[in-house]
Structure formats: structure tokens, C-alpha cells
Protein backbone atom coordinates (compact mmCIF):
# COMPACT_ATOMS: atom_id res chain seq x y z
CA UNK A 1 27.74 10.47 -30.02
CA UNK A 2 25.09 12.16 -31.75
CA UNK A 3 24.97 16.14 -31.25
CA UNK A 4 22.73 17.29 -29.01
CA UNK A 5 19.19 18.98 -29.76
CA UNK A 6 17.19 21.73 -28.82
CA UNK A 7 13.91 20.14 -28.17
CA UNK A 8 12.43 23.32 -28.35
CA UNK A 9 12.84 24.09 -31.93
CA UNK A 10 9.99 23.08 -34.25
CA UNK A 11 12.33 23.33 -37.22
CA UNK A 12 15.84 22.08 -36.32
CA UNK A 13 16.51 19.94 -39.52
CA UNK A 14 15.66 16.48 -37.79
CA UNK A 15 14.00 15.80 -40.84
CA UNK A 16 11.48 12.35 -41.07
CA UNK A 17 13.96 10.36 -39.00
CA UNK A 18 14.79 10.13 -35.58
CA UNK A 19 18.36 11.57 -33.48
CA UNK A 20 19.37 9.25 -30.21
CA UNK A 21 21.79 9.94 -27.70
CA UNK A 22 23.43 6.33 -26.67
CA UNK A 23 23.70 6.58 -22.83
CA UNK A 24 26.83 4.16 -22.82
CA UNK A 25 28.87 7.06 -24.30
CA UNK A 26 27.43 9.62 -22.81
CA UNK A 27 29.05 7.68 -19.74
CA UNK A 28 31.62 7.34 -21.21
CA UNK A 29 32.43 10.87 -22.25
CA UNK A 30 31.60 11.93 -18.79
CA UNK A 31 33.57 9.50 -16.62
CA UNK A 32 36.66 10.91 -18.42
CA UNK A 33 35.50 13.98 -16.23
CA UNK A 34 36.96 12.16 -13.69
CA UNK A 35 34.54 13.40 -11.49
CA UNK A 36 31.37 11.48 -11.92
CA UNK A 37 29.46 9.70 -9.39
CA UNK A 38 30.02 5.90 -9.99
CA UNK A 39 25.90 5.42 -9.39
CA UNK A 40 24.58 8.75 -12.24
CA UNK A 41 27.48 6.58 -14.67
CA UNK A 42 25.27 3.45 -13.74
CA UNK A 43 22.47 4.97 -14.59
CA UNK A 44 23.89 7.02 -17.64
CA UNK A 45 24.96 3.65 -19.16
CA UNK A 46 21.17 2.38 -19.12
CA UNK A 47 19.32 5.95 -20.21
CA UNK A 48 18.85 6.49 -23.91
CA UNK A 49 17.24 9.59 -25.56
CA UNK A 50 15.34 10.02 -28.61
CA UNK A 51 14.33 13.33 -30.54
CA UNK A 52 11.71 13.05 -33.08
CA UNK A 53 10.43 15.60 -35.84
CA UNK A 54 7.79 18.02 -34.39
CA UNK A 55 4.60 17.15 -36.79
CA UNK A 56 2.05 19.77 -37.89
CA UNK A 57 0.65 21.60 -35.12
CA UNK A 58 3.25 20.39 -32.49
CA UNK A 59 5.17 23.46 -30.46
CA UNK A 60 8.28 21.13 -29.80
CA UNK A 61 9.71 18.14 -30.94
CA UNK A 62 8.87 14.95 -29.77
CA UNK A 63 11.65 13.79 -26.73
CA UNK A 64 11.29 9.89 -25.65
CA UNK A 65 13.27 9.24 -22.27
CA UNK A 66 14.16 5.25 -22.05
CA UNK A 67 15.04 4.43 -18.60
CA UNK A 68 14.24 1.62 -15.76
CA UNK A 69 12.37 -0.08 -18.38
CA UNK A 70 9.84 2.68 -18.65
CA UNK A 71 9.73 5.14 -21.97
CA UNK A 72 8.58 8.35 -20.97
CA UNK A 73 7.69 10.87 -23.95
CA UNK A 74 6.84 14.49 -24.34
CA UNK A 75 5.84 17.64 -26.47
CA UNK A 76 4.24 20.70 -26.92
CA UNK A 77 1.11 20.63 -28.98
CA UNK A 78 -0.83 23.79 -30.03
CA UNK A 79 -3.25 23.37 -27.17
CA UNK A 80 -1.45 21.18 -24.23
CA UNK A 81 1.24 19.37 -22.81
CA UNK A 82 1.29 15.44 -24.48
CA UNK A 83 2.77 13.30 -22.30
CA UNK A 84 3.27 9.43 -22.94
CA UNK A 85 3.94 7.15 -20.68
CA UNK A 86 4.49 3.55 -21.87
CA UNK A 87 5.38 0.03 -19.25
CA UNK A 88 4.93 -2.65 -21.67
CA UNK A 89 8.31 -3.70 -20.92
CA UNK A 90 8.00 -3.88 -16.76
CA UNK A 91 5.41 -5.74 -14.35
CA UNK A 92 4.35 -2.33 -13.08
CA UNK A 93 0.07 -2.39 -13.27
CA UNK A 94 0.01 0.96 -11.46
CA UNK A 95 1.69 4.51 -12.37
CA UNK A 96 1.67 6.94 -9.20
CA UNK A 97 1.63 10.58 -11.36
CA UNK A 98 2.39 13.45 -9.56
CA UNK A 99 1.82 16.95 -11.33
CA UNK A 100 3.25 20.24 -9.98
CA UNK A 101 3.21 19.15 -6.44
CA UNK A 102 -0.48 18.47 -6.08
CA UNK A 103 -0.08 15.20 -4.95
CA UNK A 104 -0.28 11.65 -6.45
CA UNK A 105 -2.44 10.22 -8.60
CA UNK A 106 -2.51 6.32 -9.66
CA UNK A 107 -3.19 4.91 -12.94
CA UNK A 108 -3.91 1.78 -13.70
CA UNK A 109 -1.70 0.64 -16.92
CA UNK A 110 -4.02 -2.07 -17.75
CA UNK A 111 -7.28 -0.76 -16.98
CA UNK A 112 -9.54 -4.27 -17.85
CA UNK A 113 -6.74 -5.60 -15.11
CA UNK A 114 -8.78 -7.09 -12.72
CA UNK A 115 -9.39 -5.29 -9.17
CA UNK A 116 -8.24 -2.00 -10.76
């Protein structure tokens, strides 16, 4: 299993490549808790994480979520909050986005999609 990663450190000797943490053993590791939920192991076993190099600029590292199909990235840049959002692998043609509570927003994922 690869060592975990602060996320929030700009320089934490990733280097140019990338650092994943295989949700199969991180599963694993935890059902020898003995005290995992059977459903959060089902789900653990189908999650992987990715840390990429924060480039110039960038506040954070770059942290790519895998799950349900969907890839779900984010960072700190100088001036914002980047967050990526990418379905190329699911049927889904709408994202519902909700931001700090204020209610949901949808977005089309193919915007020349017809009736969008």
C-alpha cells in the first residue's frame, strides 16, 4: 500500500510522477479491523486515490477520487478552488452540484447533447 499523503503540502517529494492508494488493500487492511461495515469494504474495494505534484502556482497537490465510475479531482490554485469533474466512463448527461448547502445546480456533461 502506498503511504499516505498530505494533500496539503506543495512540496512533499511526489516528484513528476503520480502516488495511488489501491482501494482493494485498503479493504483489505481494514477488514482485518474486524470491525468494518461489510457495505464501506464494498465500496473501499472499488475507490482508488491518486496524488499528483502541485505545479507552479498551485496551493495543494492535485487529489483525483475514482469511484462509481466518476473521477472527481481537486486543488488549491493561487486564486480558487479547481475542481474536475469527469463521466466519460458512465451514461450520466446531467451532474446535480451542490456547493455549501445552497442548493443544487445541474450541469449538463455534454452540453451540444440535445434538449440540454
Amino acid at each position: 500500500m502506498t503511504t499516505s499523503i498530505d494533500p496539503s503540502e506543495t512540496t512533499d517529494g511526489i516528484g513528476d510522477g503520480q502516488r495511488t492508494l489501491d482501494g482493494k488493500q485498503l479493504a483489505g487492511v481494514l477488514a482485518l479491523l474486524d470491525t468494518v461495515d461489510h457495505v464501506c469494504v464494498k465500496v473501499l474495494t472499488r475507490l482508488n486515490l491518486r496524488i499528483y505534484s502541485a505545479e507552479p502556482g498551485d496551493r495543494t497537490a492535485y487529489v483525483v477520487l475514482d469511484v462509481h465510475g466518476v473521477s472527481i479531482g481537486v486543488k488549491r490554485r493561487a486564486d480558487d478552488l479547481y475542481l474536475h469533474v469527469d463521466t466519460t466512463e458512465t451514461g450520466d448527461q446531467l451532474i446535480a452540484v451542490e456547493i455549501n448547502g445552497y442548493g443544487e445546480t445541474d450541469h449538463p456533461t455534454n452540453p451540444s447533447h440535445p434538449g440540454l
